[in-house]
PDBML (XML) file of the C-alpha atoms, coordinates in Angstrom:
<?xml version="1.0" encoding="UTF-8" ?>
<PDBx:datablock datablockName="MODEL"
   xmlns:PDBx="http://pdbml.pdb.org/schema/pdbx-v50.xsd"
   xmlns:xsi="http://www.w3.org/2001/XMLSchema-instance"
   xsi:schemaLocation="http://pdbml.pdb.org/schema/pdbx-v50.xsd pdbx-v50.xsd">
   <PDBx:atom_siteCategory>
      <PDBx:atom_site id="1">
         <PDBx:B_iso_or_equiv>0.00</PDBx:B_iso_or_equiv>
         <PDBx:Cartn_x>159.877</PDBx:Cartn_x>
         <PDBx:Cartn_y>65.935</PDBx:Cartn_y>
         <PDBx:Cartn_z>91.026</PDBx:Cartn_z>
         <PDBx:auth_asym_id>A</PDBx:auth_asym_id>
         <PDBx:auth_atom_id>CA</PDBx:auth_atom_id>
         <PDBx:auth_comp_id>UNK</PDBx:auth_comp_id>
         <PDBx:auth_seq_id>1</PDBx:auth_seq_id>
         <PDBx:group_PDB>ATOM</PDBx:group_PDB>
         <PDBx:label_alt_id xsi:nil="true" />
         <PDBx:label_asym_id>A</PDBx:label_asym_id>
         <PDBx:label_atom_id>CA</PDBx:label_atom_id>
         <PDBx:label_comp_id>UNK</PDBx:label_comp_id>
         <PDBx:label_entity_id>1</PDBx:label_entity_id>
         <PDBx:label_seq_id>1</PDBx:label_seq_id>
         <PDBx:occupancy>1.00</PDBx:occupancy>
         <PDBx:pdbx_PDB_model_num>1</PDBx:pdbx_PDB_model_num>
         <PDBx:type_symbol>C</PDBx:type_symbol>
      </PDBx:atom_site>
      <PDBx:atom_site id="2">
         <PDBx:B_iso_or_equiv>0.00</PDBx:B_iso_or_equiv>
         <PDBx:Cartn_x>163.383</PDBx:Cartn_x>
         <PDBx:Cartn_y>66.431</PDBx:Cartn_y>
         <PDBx:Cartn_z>88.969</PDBx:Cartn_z>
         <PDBx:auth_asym_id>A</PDBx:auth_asym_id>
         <PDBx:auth_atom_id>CA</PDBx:auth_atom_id>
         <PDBx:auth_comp_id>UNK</PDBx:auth_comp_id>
         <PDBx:auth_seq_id>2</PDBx:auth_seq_id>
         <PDBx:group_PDB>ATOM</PDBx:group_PDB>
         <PDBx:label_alt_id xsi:nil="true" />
         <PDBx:label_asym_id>A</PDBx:label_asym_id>
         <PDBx:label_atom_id>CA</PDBx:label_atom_id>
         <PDBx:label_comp_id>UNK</PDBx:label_comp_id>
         <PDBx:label_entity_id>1</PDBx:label_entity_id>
         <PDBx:label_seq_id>2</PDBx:label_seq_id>
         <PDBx:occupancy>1.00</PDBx:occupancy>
         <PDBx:pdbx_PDB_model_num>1</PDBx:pdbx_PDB_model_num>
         <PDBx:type_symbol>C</PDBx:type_symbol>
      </PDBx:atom_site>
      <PDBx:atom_site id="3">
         <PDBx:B_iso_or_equiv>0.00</PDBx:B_iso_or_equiv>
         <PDBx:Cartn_x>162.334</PDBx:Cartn_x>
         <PDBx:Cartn_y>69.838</PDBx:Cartn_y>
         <PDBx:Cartn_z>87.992</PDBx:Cartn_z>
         <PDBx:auth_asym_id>A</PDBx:auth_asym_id>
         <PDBx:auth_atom_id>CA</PDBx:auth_atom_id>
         <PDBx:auth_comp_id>UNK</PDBx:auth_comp_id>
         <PDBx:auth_seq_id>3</PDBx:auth_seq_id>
         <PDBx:group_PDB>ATOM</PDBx:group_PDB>
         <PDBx:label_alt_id xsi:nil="true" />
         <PDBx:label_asym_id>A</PDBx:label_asym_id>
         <PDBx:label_atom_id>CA</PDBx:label_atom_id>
         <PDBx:label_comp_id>UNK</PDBx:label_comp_id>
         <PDBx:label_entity_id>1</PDBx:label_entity_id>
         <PDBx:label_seq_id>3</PDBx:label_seq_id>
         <PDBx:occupancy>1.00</PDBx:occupancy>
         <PDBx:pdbx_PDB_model_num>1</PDBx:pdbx_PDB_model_num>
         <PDBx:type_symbol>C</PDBx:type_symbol>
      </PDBx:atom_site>
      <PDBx:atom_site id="4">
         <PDBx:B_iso_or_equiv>0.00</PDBx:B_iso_or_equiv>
         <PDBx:Cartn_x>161.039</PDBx:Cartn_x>
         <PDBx:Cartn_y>70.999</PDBx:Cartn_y>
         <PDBx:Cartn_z>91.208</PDBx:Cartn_z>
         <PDBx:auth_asym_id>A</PDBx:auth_asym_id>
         <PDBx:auth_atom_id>CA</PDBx:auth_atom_id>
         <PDBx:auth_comp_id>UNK</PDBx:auth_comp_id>
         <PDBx:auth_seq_id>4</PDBx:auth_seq_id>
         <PDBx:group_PDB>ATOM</PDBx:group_PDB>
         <PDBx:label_alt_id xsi:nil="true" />
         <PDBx:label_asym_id>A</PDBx:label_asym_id>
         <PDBx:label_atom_id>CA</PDBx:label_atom_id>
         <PDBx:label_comp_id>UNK</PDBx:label_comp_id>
         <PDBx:label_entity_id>1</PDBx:label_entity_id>
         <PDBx:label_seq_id>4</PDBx:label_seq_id>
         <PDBx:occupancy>1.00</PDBx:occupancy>
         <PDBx:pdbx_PDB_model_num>1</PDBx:pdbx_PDB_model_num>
         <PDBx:type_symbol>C</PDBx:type_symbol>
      </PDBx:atom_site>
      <PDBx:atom_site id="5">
         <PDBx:B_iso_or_equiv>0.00</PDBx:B_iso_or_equiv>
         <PDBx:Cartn_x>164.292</PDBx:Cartn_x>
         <PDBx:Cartn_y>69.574</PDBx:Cartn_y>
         <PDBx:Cartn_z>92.805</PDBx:Cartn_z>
         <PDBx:auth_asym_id>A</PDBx:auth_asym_id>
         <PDBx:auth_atom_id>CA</PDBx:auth_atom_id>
         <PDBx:auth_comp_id>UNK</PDBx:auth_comp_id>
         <PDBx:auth_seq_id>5</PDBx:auth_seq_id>
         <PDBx:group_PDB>ATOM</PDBx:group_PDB>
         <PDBx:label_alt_id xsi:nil="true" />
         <PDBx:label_asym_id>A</PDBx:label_asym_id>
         <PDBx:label_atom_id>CA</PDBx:label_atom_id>
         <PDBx:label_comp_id>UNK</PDBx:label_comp_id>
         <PDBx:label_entity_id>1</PDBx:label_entity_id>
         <PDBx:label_seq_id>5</PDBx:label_seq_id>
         <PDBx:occupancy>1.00</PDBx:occupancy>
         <PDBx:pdbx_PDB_model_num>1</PDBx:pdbx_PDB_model_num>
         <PDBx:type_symbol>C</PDBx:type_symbol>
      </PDBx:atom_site>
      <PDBx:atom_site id="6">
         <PDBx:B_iso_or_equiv>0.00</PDBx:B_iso_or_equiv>
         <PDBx:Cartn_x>166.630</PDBx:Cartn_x>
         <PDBx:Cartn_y>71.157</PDBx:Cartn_y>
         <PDBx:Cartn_z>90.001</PDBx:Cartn_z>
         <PDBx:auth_asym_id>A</PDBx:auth_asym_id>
         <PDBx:auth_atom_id>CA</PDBx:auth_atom_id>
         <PDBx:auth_comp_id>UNK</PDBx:auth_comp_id>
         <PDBx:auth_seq_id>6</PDBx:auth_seq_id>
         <PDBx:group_PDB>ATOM</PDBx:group_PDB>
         <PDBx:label_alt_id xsi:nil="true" />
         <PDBx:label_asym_id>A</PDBx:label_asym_id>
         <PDBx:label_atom_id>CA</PDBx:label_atom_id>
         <PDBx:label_comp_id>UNK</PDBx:label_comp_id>
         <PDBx:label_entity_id>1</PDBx:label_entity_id>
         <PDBx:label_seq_id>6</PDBx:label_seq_id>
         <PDBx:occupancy>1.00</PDBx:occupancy>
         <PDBx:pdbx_PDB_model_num>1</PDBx:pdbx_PDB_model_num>
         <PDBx:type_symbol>C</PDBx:type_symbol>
      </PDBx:atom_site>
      <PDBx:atom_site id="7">
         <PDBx:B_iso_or_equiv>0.00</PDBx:B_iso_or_equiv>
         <PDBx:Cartn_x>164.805</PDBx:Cartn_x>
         <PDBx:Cartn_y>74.643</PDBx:Cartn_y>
         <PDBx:Cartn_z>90.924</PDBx:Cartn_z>
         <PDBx:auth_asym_id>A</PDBx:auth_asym_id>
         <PDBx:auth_atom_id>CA</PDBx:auth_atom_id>
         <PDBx:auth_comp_id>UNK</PDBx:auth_comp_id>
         <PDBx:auth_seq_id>7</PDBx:auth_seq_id>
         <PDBx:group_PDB>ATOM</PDBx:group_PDB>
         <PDBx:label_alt_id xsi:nil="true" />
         <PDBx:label_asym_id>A</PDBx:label_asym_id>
         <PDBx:label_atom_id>CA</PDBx:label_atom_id>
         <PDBx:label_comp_id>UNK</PDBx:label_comp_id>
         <PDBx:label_entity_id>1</PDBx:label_entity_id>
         <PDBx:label_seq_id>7</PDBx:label_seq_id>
         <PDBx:occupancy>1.00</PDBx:occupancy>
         <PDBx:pdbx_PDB_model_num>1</PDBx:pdbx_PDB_model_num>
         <PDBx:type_symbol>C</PDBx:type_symbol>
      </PDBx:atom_site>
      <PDBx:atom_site id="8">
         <PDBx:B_iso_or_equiv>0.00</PDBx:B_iso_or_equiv>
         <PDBx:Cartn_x>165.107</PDBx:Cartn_x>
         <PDBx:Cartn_y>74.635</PDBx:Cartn_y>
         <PDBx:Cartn_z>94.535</PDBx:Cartn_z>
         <PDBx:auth_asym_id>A</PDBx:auth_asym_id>
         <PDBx:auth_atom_id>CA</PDBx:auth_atom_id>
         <PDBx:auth_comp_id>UNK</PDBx:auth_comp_id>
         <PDBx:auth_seq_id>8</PDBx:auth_seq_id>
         <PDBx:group_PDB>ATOM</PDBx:group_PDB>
         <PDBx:label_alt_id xsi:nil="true" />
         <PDBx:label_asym_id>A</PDBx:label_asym_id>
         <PDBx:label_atom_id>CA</PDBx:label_atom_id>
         <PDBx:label_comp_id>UNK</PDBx:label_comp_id>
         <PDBx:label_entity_id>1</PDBx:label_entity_id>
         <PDBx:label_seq_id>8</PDBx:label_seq_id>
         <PDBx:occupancy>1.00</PDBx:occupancy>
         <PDBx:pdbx_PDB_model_num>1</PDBx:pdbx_PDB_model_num>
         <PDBx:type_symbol>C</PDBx:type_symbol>
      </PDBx:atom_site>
      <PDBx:atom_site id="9">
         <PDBx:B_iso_or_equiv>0.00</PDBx:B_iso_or_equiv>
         <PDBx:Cartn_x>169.057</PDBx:Cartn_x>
         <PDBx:Cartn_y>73.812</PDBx:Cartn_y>
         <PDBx:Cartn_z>93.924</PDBx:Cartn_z>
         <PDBx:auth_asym_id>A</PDBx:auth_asym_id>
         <PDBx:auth_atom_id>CA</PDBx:auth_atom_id>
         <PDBx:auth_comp_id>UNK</PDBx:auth_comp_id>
         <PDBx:auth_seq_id>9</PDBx:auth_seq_id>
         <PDBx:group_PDB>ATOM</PDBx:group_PDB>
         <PDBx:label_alt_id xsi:nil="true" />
         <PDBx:label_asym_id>A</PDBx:label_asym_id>
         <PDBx:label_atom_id>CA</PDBx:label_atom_id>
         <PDBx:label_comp_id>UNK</PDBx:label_comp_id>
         <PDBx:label_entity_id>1</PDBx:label_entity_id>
         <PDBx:label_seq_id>9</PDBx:label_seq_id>
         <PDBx:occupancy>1.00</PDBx:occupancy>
         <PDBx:pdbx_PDB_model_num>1</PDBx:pdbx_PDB_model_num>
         <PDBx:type_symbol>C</PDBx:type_symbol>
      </PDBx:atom_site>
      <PDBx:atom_site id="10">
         <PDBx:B_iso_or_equiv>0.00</PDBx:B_iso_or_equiv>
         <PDBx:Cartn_x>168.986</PDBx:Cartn_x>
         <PDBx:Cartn_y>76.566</PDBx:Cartn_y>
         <PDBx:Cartn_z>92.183</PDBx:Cartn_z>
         <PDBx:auth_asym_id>A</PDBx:auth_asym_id>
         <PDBx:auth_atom_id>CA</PDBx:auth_atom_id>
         <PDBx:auth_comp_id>UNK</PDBx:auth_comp_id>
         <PDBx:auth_seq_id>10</PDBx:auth_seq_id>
         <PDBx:group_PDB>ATOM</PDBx:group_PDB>
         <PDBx:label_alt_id xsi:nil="true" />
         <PDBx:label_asym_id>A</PDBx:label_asym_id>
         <PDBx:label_atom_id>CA</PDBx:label_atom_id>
         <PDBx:label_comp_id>UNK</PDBx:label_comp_id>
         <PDBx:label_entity_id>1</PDBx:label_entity_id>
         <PDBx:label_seq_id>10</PDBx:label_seq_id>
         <PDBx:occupancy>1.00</PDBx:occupancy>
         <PDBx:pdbx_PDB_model_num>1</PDBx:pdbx_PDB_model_num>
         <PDBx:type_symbol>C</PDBx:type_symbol>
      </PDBx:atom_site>
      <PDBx:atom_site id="11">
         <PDBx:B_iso_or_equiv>0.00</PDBx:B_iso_or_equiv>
         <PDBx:Cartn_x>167.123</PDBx:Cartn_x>
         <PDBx:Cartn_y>78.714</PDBx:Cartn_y>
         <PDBx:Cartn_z>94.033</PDBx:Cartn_z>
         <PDBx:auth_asym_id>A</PDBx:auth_asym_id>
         <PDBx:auth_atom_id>CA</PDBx:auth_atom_id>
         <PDBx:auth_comp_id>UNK</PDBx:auth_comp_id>
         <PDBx:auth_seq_id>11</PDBx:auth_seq_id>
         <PDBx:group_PDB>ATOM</PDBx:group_PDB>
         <PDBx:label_alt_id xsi:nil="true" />
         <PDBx:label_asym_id>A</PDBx:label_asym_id>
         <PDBx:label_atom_id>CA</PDBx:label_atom_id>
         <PDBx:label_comp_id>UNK</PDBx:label_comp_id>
         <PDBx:label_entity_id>1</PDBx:label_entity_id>
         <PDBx:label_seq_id>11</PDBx:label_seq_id>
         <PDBx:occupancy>1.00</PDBx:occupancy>
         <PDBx:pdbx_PDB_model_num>1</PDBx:pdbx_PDB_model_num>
         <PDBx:type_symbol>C</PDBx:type_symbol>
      </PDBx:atom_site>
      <PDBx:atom_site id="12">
         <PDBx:B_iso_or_equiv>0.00</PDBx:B_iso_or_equiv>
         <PDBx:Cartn_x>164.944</PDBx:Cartn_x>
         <PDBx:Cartn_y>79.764</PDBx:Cartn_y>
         <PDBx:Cartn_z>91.510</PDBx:Cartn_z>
         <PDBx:auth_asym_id>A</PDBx:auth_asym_id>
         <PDBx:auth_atom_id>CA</PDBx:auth_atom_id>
         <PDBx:auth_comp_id>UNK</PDBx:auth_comp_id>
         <PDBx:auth_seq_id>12</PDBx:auth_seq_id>
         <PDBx:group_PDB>ATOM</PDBx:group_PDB>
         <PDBx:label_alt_id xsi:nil="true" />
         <PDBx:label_asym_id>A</PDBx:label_asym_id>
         <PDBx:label_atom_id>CA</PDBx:label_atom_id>
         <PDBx:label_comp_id>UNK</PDBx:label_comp_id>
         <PDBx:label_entity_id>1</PDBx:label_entity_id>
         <PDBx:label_seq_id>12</PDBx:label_seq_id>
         <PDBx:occupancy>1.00</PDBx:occupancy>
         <PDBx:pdbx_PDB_model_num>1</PDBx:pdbx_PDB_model_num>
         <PDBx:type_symbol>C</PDBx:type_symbol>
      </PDBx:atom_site>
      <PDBx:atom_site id="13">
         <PDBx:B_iso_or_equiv>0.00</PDBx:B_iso_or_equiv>
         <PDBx:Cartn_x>161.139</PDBx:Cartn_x>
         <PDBx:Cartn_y>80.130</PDBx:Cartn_y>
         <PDBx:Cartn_z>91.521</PDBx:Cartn_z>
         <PDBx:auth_asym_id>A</PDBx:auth_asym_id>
         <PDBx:auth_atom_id>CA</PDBx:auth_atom_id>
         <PDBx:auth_comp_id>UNK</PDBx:auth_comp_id>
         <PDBx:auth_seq_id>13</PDBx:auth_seq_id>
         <PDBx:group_PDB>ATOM</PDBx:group_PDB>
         <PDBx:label_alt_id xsi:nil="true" />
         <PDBx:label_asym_id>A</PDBx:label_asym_id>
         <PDBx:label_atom_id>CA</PDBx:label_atom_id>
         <PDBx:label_comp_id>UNK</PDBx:label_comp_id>
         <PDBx:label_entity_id>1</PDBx:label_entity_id>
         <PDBx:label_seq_id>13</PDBx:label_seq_id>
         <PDBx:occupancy>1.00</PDBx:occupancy>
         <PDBx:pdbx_PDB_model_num>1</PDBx:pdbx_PDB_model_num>
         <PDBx:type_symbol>C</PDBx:type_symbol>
      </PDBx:atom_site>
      <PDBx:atom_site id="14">
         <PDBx:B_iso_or_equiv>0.00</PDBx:B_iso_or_equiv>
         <PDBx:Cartn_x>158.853</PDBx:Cartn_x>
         <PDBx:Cartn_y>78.379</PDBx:Cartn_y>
         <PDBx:Cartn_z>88.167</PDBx:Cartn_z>
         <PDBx:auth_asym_id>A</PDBx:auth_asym_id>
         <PDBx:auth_atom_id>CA</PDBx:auth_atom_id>
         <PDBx:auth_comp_id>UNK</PDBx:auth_comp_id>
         <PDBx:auth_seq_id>14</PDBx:auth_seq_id>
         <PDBx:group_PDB>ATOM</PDBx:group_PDB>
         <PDBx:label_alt_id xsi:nil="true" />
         <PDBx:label_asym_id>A</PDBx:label_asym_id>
         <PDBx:label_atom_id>CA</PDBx:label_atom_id>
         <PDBx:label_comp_id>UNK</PDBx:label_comp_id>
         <PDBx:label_entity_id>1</PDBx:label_entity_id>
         <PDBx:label_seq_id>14</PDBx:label_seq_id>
         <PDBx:occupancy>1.00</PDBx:occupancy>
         <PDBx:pdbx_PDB_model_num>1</PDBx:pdbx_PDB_model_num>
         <PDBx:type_symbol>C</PDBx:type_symbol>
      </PDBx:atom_site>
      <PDBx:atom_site id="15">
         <PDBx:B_iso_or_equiv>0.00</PDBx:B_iso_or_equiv>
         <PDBx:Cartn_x>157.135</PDBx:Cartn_x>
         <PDBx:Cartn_y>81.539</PDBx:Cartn_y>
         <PDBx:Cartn_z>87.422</PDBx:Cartn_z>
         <PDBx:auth_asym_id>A</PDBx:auth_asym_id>
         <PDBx:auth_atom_id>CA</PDBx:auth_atom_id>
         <PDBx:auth_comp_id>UNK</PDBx:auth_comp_id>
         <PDBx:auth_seq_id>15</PDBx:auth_seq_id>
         <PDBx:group_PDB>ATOM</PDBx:group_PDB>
         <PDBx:label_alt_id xsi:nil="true" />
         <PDBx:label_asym_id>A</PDBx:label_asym_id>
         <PDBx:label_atom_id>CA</PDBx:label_atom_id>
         <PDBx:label_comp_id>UNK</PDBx:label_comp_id>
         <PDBx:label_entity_id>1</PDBx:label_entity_id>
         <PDBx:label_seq_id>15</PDBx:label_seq_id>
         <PDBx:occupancy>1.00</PDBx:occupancy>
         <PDBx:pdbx_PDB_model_num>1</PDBx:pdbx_PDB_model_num>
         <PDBx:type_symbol>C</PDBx:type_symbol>
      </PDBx:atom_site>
      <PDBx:atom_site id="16">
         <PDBx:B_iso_or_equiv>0.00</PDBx:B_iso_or_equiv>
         <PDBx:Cartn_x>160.271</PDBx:Cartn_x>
         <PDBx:Cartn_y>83.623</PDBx:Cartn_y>
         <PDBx:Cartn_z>87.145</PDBx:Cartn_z>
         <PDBx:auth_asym_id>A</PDBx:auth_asym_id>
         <PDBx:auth_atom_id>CA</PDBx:auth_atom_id>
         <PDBx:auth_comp_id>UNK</PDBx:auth_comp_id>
         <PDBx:auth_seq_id>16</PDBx:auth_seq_id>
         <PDBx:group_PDB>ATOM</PDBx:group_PDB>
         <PDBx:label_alt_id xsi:nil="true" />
         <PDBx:label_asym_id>A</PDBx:label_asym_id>
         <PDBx:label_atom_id>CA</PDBx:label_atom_id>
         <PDBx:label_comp_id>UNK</PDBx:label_comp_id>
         <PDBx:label_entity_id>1</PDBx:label_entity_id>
         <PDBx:label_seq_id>16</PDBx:label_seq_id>
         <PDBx:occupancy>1.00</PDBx:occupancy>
         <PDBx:pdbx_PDB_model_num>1</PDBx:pdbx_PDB_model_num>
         <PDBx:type_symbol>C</PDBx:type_symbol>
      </PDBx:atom_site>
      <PDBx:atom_site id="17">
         <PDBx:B_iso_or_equiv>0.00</PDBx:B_iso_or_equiv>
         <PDBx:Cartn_x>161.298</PDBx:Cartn_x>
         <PDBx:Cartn_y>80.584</PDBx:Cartn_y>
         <PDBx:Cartn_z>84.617</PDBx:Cartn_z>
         <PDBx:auth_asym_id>A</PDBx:auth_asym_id>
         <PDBx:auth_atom_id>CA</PDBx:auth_atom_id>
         <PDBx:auth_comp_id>UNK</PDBx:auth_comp_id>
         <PDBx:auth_seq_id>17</PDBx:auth_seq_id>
         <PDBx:group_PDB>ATOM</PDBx:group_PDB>
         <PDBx:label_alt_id xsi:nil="true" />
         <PDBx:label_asym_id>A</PDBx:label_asym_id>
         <PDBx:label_atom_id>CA</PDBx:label_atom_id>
         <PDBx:label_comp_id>UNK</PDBx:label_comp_id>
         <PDBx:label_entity_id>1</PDBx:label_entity_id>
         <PDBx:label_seq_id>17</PDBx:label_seq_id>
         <PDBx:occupancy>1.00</PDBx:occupancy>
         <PDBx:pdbx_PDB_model_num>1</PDBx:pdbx_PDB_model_num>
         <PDBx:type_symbol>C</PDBx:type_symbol>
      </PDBx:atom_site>
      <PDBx:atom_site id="18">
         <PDBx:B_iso_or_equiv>0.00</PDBx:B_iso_or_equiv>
         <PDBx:Cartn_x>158.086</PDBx:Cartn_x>
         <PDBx:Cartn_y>80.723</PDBx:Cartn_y>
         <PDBx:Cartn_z>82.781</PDBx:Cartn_z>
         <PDBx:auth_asym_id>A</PDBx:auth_asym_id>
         <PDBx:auth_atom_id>CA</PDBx:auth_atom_id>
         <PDBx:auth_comp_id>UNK</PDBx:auth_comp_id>
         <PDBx:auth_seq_id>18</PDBx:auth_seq_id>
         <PDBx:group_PDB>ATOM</PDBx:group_PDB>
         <PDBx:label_alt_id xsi:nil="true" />
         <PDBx:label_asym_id>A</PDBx:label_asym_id>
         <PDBx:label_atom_id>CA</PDBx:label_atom_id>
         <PDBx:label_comp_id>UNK</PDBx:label_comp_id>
         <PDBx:label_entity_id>1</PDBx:label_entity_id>
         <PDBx:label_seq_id>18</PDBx:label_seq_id>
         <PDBx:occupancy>1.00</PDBx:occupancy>
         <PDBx:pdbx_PDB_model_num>1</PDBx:pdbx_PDB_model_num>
         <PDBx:type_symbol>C</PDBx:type_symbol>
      </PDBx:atom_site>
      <PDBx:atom_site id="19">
         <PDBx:B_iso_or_equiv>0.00</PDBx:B_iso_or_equiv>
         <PDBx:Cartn_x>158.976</PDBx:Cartn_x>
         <PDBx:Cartn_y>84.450</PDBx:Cartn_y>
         <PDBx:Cartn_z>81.827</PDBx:Cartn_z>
         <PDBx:auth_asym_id>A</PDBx:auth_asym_id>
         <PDBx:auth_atom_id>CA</PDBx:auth_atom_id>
         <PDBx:auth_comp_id>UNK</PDBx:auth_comp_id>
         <PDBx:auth_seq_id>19</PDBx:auth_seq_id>
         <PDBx:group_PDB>ATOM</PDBx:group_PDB>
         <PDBx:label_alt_id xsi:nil="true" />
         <PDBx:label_asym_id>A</PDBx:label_asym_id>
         <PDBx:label_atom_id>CA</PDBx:label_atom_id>
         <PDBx:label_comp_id>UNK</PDBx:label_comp_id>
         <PDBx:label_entity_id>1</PDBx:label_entity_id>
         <PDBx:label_seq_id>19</PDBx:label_seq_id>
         <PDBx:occupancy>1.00</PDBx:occupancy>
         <PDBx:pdbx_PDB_model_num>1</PDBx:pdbx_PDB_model_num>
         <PDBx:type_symbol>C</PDBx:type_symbol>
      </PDBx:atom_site>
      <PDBx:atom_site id="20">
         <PDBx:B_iso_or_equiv>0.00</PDBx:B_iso_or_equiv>
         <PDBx:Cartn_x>161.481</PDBx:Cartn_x>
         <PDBx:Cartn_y>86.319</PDBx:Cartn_y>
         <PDBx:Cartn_z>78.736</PDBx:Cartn_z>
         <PDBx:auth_asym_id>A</PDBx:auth_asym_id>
         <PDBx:auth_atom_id>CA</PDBx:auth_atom_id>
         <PDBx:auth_comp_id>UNK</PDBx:auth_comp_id>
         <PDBx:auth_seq_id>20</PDBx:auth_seq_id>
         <PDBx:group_PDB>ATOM</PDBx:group_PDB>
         <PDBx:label_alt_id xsi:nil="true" />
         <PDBx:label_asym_id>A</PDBx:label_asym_id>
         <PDBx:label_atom_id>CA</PDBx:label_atom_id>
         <PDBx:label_comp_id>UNK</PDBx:label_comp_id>
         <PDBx:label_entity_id>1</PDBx:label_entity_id>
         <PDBx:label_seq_id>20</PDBx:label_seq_id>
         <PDBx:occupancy>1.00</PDBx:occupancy>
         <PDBx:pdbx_PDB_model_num>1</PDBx:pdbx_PDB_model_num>
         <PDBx:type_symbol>C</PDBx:type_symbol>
      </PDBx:atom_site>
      <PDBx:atom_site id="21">
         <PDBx:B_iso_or_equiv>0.00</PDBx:B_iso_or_equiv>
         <PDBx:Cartn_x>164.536</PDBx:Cartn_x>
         <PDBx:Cartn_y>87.617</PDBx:Cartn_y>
         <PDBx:Cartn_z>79.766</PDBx:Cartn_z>
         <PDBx:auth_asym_id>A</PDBx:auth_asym_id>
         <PDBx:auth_atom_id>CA</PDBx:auth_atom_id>
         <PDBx:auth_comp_id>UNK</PDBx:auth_comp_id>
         <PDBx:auth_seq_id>21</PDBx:auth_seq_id>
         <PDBx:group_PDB>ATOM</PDBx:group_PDB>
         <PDBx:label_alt_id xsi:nil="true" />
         <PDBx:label_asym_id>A</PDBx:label_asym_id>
         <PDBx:label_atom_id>CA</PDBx:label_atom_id>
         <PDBx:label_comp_id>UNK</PDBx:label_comp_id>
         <PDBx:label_entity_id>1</PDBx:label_entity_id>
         <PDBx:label_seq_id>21</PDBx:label_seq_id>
         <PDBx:occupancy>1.00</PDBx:occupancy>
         <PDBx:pdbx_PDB_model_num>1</PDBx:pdbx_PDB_model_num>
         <PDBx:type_symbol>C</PDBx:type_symbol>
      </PDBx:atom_site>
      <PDBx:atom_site id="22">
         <PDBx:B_iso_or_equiv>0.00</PDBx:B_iso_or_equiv>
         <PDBx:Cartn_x>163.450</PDBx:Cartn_x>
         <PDBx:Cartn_y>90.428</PDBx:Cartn_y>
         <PDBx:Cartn_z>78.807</PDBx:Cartn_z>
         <PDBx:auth_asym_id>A</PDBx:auth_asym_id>
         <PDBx:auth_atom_id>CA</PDBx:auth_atom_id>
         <PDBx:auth_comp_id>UNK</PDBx:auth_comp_id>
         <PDBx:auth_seq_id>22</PDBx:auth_seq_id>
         <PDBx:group_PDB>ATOM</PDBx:group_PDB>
         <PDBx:label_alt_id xsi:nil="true" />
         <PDBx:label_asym_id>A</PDBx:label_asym_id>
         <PDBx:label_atom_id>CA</PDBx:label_atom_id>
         <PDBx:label_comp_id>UNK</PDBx:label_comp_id>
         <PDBx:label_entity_id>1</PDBx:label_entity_id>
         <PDBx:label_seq_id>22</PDBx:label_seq_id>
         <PDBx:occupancy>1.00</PDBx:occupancy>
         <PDBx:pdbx_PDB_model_num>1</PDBx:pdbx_PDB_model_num>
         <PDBx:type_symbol>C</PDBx:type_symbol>
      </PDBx:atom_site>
      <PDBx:atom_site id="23">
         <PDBx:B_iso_or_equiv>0.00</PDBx:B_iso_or_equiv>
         <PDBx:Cartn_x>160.590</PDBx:Cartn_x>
         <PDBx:Cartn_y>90.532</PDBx:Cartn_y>
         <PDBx:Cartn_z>81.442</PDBx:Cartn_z>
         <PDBx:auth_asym_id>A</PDBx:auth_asym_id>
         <PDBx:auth_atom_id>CA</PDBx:auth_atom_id>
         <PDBx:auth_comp_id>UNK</PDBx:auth_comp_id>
         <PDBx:auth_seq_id>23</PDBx:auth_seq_id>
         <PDBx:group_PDB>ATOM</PDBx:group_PDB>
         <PDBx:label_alt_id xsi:nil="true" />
         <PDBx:label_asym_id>A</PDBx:label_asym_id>
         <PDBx:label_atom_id>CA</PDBx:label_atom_id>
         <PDBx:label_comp_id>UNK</PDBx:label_comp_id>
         <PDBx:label_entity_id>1</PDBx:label_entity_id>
         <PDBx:label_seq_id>23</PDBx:label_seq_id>
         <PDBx:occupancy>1.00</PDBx:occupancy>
         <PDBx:pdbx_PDB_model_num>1</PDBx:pdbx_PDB_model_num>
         <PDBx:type_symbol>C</PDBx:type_symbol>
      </PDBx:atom_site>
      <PDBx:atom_site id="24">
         <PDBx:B_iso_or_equiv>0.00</PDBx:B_iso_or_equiv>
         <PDBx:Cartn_x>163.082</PDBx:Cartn_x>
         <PDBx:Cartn_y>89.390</PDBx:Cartn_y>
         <PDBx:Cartn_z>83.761</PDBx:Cartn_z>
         <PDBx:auth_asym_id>A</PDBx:auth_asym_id>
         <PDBx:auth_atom_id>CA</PDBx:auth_atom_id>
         <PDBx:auth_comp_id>UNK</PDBx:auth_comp_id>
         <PDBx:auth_seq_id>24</PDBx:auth_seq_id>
         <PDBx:group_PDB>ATOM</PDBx:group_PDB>
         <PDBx:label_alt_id xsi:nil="true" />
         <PDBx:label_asym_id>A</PDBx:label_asym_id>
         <PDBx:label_atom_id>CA</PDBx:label_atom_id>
         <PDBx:label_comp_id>UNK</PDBx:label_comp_id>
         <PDBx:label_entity_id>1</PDBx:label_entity_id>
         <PDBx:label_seq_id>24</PDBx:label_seq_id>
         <PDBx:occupancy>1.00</PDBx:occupancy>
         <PDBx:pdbx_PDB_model_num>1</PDBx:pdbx_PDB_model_num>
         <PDBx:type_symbol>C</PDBx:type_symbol>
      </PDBx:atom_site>
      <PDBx:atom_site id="25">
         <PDBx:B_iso_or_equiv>0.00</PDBx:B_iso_or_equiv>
         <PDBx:Cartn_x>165.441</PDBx:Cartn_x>
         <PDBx:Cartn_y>92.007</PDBx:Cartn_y>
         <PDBx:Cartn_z>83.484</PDBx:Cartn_z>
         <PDBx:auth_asym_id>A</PDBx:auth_asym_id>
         <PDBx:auth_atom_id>CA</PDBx:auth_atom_id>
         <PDBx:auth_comp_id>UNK</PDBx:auth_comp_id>
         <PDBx:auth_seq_id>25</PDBx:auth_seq_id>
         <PDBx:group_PDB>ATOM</PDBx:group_PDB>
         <PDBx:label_alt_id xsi:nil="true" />
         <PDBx:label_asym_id>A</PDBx:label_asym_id>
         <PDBx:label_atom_id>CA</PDBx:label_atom_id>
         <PDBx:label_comp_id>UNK</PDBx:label_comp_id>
         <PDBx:label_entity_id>1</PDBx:label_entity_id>
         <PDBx:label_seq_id>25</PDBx:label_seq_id>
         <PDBx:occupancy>1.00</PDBx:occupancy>
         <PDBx:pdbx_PDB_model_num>1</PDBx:pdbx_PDB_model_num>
         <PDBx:type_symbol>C</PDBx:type_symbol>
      </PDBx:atom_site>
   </PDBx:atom_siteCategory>
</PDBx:datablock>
């Protein structure tokens, strides 16, 4: 529940999270 809330505050999504920034960018 404290991650899940922490994310949506963010506005980010767990599988974009779960990735390397260099996948992300």
């Amino acid at each position: 529940s404290n991650y899940t809330r922490q994310l949506q505050r963010l506005g980010i999504q767990d599988p974009v999270l779960s990735k390397e920034s260099s996948d992300v960018m």
